[in-house]
PDB file of N, CA and C in Angstrom:
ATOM      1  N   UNK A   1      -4.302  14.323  80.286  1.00  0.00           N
ATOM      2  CA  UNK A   1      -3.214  13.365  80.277  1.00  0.00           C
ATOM      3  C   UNK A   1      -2.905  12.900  78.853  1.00  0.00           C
ATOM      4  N   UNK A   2      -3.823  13.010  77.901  1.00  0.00           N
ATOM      5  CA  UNK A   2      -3.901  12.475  76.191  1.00  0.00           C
ATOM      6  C   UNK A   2      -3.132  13.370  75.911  1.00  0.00           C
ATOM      7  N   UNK A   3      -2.529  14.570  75.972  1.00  0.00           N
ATOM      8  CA  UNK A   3      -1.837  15.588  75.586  1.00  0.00           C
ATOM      9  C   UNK A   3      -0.389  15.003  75.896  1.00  0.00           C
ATOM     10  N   UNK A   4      -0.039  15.109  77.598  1.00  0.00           N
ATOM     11  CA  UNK A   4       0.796  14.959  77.490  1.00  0.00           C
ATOM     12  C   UNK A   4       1.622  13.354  77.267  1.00  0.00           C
ATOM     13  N   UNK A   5       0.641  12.647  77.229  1.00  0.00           N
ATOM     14  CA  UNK A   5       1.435  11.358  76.553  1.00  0.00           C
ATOM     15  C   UNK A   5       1.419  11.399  75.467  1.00  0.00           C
ATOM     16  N   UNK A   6       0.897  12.269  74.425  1.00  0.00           N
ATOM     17  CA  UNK A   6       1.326  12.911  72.584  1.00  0.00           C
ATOM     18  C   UNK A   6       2.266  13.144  72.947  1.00  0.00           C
ATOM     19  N   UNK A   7       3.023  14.257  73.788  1.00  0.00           N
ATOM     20  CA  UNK A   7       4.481  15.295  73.791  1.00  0.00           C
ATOM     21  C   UNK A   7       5.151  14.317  73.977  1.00  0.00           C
ATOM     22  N   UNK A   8       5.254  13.219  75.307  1.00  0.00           N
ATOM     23  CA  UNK A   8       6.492  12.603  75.011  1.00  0.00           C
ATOM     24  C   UNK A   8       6.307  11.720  74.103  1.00  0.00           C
ATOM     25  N   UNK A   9       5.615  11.107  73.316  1.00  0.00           N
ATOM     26  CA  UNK A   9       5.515  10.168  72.562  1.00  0.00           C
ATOM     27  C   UNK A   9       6.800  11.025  70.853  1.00  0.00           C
ATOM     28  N   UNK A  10       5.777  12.129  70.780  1.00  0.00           N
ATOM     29  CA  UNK A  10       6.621  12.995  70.058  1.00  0.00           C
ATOM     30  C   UNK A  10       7.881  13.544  70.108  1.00  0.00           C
ATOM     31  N   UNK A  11       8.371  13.720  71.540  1.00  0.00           N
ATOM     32  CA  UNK A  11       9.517  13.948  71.877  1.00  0.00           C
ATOM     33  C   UNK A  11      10.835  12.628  71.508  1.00  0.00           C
ATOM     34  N   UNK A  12       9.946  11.274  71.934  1.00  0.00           N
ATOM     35  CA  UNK A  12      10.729  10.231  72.066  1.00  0.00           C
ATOM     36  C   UNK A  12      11.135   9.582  70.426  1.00  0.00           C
ATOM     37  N   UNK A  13      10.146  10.122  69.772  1.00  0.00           N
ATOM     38  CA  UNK A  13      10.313   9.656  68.252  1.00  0.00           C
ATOM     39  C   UNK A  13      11.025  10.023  67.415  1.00  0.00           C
ATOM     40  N   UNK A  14      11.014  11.759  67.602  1.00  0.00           N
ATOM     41  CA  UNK A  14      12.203  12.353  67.468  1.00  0.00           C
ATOM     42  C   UNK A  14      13.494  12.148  67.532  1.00  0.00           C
ATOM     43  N   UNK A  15      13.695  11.850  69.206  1.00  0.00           N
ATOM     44  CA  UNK A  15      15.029  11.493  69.498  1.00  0.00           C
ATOM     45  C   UNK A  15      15.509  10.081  68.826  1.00  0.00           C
ATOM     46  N   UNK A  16      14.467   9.315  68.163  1.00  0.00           N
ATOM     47  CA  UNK A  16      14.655   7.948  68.332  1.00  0.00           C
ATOM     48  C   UNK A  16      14.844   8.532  66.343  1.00  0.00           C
ATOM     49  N   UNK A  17      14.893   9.340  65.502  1.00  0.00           N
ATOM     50  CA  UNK A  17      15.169   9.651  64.308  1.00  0.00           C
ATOM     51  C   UNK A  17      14.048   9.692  63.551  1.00  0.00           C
ATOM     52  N   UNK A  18      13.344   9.892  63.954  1.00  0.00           N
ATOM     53  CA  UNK A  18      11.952   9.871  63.354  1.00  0.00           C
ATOM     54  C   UNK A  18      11.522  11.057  62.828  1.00  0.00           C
ATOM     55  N   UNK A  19      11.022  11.674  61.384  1.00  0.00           N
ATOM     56  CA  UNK A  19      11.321  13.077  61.217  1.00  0.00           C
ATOM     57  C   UNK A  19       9.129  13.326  61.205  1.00  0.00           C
ATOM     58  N   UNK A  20       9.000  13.978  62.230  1.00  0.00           N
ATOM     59  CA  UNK A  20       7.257  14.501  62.413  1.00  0.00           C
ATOM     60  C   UNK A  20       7.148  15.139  61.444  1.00  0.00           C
ATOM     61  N   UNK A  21       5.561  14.307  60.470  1.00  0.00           N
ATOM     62  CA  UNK A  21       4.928  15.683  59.680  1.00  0.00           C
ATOM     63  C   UNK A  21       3.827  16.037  60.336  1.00  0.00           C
ATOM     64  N   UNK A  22       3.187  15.063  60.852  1.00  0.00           N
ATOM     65  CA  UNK A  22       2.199  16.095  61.612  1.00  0.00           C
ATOM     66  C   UNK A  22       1.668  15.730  63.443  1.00  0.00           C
ATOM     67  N   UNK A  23       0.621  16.165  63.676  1.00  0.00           N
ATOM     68  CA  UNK A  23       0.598  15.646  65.209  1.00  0.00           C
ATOM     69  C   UNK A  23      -0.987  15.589  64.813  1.00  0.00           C
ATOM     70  N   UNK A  24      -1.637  15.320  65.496  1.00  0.00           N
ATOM     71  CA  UNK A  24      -3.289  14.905  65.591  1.00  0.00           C
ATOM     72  C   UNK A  24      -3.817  15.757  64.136  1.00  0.00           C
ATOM     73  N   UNK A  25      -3.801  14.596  63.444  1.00  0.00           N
ATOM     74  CA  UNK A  25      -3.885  14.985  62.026  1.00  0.00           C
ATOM     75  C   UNK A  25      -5.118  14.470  61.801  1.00  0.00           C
ATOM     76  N   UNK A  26      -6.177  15.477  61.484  1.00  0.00           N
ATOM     77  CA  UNK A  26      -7.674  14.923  60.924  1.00  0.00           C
ATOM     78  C   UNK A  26      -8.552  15.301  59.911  1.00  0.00           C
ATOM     79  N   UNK A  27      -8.938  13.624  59.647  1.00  0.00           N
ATOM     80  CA  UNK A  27      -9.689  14.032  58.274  1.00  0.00           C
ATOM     81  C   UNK A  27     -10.962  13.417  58.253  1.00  0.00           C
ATOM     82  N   UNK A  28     -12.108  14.254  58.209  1.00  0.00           N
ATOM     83  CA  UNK A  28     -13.480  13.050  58.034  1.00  0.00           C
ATOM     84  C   UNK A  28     -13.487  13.103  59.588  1.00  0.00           C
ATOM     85  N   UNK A  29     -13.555  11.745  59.967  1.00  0.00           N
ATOM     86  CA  UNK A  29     -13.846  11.063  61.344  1.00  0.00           C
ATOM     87  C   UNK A  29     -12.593  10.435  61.536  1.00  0.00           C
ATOM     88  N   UNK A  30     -11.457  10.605  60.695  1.00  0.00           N
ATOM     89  CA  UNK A  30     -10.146   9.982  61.374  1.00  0.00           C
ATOM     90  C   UNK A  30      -9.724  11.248  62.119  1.00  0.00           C
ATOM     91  N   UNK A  31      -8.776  10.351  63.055  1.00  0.00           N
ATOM     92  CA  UNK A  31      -7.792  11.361  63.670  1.00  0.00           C
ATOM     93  C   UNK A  31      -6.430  10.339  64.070  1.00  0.00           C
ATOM     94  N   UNK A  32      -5.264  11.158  63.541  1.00  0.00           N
ATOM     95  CA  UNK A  32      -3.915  10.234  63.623  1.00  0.00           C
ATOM     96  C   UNK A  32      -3.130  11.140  64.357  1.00  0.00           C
ATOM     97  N   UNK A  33      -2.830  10.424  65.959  1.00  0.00           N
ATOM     98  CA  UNK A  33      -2.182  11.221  66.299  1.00  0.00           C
ATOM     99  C   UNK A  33      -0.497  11.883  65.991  1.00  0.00           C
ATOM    100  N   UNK A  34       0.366  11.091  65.282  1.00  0.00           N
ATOM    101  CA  UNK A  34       1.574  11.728  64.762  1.00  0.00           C
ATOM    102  C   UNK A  34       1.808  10.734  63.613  1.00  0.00           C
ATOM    103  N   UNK A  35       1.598  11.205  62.324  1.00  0.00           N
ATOM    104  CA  UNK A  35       2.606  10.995  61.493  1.00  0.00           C
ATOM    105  C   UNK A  35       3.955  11.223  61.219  1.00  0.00           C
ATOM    106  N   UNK A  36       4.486  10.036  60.999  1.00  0.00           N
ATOM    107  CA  UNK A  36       6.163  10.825  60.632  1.00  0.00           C
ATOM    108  C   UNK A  36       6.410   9.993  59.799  1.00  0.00           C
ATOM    109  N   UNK A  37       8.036   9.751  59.486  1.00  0.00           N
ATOM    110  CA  UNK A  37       8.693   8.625  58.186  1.00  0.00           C
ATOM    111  C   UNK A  37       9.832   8.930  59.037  1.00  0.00           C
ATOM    112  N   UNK A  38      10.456   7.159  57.981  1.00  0.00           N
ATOM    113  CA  UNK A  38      11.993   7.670  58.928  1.00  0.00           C
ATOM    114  C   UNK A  38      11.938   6.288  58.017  1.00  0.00           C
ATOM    115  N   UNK A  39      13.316   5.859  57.688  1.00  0.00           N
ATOM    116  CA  UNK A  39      14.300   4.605  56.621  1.00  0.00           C
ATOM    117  C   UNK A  39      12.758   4.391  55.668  1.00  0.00           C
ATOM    118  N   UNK A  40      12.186   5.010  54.896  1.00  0.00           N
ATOM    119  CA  UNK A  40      11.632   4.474  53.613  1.00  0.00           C
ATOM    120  C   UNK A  40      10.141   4.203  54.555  1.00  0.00           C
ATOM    121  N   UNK A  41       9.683   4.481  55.269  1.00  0.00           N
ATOM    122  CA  UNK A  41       8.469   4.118  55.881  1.00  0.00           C
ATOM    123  C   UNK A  41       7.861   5.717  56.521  1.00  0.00           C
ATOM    124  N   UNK A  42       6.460   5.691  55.847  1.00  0.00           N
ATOM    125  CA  UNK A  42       5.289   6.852  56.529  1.00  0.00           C
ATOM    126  C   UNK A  42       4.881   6.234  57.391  1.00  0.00           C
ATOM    127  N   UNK A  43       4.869   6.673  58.817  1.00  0.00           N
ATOM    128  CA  UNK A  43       4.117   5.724  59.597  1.00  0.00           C
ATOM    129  C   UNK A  43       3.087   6.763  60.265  1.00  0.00           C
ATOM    130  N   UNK A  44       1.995   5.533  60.672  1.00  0.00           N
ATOM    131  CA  UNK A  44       1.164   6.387  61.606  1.00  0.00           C
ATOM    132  C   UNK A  44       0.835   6.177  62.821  1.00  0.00           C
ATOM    133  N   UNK A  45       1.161   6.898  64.008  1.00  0.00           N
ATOM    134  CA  UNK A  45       1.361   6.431  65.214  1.00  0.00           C
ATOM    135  C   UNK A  45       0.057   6.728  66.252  1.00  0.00           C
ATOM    136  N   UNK A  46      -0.424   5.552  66.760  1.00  0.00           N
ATOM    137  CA  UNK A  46      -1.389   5.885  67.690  1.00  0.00           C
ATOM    138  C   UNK A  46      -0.564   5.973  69.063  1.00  0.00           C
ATOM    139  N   UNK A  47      -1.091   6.961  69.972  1.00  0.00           N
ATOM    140  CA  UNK A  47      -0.484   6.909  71.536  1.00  0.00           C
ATOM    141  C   UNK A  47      -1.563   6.954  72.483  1.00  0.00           C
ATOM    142  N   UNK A  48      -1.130   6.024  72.745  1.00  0.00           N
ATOM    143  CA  UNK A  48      -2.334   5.366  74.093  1.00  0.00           C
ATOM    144  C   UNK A  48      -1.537   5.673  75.553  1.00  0.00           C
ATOM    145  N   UNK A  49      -2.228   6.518  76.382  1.00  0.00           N
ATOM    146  CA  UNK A  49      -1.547   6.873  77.733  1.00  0.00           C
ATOM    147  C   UNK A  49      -2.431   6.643  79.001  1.00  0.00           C
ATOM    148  N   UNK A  50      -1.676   5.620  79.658  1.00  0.00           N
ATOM    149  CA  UNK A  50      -2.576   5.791  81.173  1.00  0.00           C
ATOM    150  C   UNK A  50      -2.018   6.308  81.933  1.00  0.00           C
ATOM    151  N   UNK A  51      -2.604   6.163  83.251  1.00  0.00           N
ATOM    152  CA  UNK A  51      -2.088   5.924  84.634  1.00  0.00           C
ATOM    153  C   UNK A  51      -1.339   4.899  85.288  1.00  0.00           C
ATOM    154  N   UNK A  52      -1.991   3.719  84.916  1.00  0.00           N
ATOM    155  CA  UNK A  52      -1.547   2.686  85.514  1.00  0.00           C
ATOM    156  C   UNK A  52      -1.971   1.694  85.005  1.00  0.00           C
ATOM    157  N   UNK A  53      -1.008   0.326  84.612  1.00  0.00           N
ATOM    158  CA  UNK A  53      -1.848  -0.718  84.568  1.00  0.00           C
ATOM    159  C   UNK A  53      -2.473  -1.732  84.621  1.00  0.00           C
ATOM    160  N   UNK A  54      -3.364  -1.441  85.391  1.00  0.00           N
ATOM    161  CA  UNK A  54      -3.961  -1.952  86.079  1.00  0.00           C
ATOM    162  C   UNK A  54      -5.348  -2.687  85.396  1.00  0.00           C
ATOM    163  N   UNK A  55      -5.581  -2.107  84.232  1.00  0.00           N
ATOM    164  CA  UNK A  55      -7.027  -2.272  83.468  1.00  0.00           C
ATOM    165  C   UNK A  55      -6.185  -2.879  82.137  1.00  0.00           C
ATOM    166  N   UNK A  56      -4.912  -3.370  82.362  1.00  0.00           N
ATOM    167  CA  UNK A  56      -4.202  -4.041  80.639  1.00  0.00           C
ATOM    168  C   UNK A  56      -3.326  -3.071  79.934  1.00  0.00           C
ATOM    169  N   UNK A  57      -2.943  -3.717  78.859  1.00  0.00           N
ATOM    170  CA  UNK A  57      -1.753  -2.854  78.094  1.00  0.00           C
ATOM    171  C   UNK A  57      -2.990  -1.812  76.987  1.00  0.00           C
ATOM    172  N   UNK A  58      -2.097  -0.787  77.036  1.00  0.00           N
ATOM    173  CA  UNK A  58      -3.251   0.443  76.060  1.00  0.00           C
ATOM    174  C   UNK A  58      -3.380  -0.474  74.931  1.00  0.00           C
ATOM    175  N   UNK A  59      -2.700  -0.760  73.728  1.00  0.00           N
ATOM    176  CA  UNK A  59      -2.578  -1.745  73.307  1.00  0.00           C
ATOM    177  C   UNK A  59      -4.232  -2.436  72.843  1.00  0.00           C
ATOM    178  N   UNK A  60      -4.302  -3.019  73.742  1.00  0.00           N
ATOM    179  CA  UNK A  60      -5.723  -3.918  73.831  1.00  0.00           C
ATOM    180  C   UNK A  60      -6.688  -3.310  73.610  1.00  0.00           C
ATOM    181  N   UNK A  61      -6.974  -1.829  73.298  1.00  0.00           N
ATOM    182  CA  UNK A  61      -7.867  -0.756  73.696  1.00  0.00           C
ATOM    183  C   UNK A  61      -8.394  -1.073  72.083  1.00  0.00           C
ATOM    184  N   UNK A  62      -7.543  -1.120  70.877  1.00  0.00           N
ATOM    185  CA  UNK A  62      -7.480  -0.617  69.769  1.00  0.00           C
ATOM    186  C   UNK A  62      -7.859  -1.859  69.183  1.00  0.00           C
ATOM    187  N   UNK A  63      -9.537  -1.655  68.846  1.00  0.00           N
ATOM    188  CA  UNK A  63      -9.903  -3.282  68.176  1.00  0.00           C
ATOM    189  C   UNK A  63      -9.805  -2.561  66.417  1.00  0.00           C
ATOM    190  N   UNK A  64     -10.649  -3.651  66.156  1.00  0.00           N
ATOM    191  CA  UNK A  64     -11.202  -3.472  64.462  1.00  0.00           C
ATOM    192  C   UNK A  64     -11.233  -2.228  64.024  1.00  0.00           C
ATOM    193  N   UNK A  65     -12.409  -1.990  64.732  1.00  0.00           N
ATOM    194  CA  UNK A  65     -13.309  -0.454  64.655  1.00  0.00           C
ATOM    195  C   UNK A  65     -12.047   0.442  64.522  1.00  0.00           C
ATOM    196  N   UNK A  66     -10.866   0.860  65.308  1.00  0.00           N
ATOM    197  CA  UNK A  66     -10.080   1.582  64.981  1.00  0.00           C
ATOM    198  C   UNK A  66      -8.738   1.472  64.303  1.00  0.00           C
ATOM    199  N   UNK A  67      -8.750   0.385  64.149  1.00  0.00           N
ATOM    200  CA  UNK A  67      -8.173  -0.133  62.756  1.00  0.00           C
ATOM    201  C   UNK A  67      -8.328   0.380  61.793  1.00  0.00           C
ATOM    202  N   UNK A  68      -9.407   0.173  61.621  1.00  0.00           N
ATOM    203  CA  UNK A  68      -9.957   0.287  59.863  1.00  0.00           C
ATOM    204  C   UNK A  68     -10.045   1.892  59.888  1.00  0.00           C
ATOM    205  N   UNK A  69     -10.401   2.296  60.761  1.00  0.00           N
ATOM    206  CA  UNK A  69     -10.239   4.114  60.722  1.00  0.00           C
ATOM    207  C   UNK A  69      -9.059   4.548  60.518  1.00  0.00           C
ATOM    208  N   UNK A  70      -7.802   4.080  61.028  1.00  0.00           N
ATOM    209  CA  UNK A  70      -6.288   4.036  60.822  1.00  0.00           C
ATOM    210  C   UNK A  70      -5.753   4.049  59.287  1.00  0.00           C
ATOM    211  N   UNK A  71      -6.597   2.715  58.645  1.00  0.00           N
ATOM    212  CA  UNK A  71      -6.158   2.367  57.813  1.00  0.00           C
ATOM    213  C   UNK A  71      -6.513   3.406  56.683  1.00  0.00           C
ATOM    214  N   UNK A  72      -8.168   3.905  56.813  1.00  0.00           N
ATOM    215  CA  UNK A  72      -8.508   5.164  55.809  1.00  0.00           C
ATOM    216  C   UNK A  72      -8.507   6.507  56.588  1.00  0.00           C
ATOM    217  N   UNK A  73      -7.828   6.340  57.534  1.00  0.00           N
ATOM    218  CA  UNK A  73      -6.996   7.525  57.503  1.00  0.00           C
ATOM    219  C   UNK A  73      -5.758   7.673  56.717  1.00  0.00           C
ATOM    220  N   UNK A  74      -4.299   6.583  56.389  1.00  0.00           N
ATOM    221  CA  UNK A  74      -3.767   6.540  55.704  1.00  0.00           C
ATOM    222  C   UNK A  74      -3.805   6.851  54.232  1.00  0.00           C
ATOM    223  N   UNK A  75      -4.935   6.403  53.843  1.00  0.00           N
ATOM    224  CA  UNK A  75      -5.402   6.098  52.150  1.00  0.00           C
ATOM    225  C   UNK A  75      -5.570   7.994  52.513  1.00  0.00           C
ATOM    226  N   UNK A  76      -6.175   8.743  52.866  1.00  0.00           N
ATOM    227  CA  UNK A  76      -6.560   9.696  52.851  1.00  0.00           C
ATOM    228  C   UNK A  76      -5.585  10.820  53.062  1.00  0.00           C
ATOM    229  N   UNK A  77      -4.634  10.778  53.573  1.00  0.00           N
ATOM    230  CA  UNK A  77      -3.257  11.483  53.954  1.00  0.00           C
ATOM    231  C   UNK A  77      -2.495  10.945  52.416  1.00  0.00           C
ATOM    232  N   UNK A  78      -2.681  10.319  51.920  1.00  0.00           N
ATOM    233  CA  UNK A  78      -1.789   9.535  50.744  1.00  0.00           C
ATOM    234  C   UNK A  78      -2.882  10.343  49.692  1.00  0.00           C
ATOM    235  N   UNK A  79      -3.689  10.114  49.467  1.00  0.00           N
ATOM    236  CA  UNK A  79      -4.274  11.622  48.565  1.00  0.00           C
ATOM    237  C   UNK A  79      -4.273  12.727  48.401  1.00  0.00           C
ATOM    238  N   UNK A  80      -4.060  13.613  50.268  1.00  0.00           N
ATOM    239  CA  UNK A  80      -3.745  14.545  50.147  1.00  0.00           C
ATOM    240  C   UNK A  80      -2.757  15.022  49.728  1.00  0.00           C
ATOM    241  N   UNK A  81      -1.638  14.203  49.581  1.00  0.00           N
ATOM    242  CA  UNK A  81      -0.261  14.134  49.945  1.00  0.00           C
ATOM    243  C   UNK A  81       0.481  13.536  48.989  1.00  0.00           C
ATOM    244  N   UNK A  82       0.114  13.710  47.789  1.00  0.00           N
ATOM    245  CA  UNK A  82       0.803  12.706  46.444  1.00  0.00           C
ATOM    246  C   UNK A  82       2.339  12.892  46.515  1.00  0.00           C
ATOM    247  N   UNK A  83       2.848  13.953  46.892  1.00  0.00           N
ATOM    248  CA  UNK A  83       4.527  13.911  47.044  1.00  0.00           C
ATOM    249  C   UNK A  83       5.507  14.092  47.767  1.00  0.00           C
ATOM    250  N   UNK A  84       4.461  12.550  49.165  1.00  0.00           N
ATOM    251  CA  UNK A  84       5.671  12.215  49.838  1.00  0.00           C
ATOM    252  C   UNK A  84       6.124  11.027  49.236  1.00  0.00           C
ATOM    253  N   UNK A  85       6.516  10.990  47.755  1.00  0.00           N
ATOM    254  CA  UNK A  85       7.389   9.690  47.434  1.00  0.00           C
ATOM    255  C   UNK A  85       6.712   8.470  47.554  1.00  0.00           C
ATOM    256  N   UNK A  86       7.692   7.490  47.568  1.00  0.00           N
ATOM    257  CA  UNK A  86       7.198   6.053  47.463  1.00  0.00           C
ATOM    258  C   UNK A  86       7.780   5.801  48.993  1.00  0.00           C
ATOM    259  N   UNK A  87       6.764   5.691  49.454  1.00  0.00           N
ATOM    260  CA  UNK A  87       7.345   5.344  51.247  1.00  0.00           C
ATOM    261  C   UNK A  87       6.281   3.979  51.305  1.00  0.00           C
ATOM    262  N   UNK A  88       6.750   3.337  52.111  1.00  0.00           N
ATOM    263  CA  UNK A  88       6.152   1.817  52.822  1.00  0.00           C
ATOM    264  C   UNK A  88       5.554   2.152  53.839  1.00  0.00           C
ATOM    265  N   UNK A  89       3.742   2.076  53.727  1.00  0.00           N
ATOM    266  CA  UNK A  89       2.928   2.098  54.882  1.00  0.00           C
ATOM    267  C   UNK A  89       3.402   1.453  56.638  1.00  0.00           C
ATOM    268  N   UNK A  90       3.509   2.217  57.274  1.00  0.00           N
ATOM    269  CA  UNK A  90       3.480   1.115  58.785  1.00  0.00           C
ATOM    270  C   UNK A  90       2.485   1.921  59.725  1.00  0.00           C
ATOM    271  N   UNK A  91       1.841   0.988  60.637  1.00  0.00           N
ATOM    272  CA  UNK A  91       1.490   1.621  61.642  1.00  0.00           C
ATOM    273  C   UNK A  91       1.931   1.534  63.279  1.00  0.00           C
ATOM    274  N   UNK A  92       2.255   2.042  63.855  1.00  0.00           N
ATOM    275  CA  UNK A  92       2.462   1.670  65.033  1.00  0.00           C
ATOM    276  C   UNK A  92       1.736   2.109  66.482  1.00  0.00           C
ATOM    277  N   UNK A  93       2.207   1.827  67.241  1.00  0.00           N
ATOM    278  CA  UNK A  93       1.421   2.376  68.679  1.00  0.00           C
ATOM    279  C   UNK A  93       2.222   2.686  69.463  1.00  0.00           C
ATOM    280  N   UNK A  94       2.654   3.464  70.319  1.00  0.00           N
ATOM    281  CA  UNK A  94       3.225   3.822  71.687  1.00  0.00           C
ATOM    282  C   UNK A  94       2.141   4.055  72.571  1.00  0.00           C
ATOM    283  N   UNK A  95       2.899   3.304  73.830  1.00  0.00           N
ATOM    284  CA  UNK A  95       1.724   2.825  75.049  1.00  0.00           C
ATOM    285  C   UNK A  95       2.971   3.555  76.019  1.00  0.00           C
ATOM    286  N   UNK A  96       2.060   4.569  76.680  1.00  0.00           N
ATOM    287  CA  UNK A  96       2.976   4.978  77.902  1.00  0.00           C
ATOM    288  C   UNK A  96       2.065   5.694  79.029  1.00  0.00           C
ATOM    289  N   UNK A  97       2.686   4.938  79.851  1.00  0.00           N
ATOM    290  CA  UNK A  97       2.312   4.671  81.299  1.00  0.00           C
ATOM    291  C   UNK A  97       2.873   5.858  82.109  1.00  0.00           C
ATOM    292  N   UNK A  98       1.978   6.662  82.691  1.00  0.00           N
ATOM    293  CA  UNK A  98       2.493   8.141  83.706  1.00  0.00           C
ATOM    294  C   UNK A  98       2.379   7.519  84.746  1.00  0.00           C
ATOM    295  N   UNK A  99       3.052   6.921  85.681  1.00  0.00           N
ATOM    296  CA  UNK A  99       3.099   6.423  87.014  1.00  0.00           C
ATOM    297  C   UNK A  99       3.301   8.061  88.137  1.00  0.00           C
ATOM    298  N   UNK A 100       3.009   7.383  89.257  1.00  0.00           N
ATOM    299  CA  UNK A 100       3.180   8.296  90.256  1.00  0.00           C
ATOM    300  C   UNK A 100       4.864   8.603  90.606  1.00  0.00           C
ATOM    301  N   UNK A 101       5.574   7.309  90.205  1.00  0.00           N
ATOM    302  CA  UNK A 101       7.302   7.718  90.121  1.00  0.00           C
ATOM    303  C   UNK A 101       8.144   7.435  89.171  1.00  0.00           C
ATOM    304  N   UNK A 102       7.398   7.446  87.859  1.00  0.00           N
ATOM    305  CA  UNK A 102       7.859   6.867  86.540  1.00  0.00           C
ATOM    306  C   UNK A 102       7.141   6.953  85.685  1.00  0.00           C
ATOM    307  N   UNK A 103       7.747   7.239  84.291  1.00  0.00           N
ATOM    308  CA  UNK A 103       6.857   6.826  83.351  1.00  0.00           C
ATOM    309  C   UNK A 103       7.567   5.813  82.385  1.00  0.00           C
ATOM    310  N   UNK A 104       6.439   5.127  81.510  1.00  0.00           N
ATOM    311  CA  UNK A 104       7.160   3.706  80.986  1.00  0.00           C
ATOM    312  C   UNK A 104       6.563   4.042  79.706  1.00  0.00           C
ATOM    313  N   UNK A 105       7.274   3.571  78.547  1.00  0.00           N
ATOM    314  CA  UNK A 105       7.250   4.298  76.927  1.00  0.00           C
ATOM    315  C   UNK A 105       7.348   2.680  76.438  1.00  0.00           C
ATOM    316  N   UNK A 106       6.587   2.213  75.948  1.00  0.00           N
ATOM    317  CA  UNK A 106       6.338   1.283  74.955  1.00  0.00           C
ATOM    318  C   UNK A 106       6.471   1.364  73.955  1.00  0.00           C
ATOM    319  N   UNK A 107       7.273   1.633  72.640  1.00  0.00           N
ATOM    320  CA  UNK A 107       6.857   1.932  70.938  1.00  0.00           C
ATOM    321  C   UNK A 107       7.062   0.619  70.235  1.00  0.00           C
ATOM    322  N   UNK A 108       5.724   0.204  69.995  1.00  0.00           N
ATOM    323  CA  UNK A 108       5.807  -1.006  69.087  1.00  0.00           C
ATOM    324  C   UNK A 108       5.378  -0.701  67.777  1.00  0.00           C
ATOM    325  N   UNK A 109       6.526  -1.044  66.760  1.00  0.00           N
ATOM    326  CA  UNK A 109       6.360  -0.503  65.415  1.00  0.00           C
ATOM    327  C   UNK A 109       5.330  -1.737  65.149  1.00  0.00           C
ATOM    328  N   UNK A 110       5.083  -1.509  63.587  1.00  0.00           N
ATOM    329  CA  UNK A 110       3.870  -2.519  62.521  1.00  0.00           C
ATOM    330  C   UNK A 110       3.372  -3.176  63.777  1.00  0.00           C
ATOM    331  N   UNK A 111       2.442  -1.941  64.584  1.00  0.00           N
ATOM    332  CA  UNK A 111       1.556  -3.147  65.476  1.00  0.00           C
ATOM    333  C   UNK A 111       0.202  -3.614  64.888  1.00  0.00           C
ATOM    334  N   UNK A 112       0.008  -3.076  63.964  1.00  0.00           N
ATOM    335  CA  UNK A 112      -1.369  -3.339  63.045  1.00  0.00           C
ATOM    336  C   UNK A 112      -1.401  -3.535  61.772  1.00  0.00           C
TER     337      UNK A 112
END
């Protein structure tokens, strides 16, 4: 199910102008599931996918601990990567919900 709530997450970011450089991008012990940029911002997007929810928003899932992995994952993509320009760090999350007759797409930009 982590797969396919990446595709639409990726699909939806796209459509939404978002240009993908990468998809489960890893370095060390990070792993980011889609980088992209779009108006002057690299962002890095976590996607959190359930079933149902019933156990809280994905959201809530993502304490400190993967924070700070987020964050040097960034620093570390920004080394590899000296010329993507001067872009403005963001991170965000998309939370989407595969229901049995729906699915529901959350994208909350600078959620961290």
């Amino acid at each position: 199910m982590e797969k396919e709530g990446e595709l639409i997450a990726f699909m939806v970011l796209q459509r939404d102008g978002f240009t993908i450089l990468e998809t489960n991008w890893r370095f060390q012990e990070s792993k980011v599931d889609i980088i992209a940029k779009k108006e002057g911002f690299l962002i890095f997007t976590e996607v959190k996918t359930r079933k149902s929810k019933k156990f809280g928003k994905q959201s809530d899932a993502i304490d400190k601990k993967k924070i700070a992995i987020y964050k040097g994952a960034a620093q570390d993509y920004l080394i590899q990567h000296t010329g993507k320009g001067k872009l403005e760090i963001r991170f965000d999350i998309v939370n989407i919900t595969i229901g049995k007759d729906e699915t529901e797409i959350k994208h909350i930009p600078n959620a961290f």
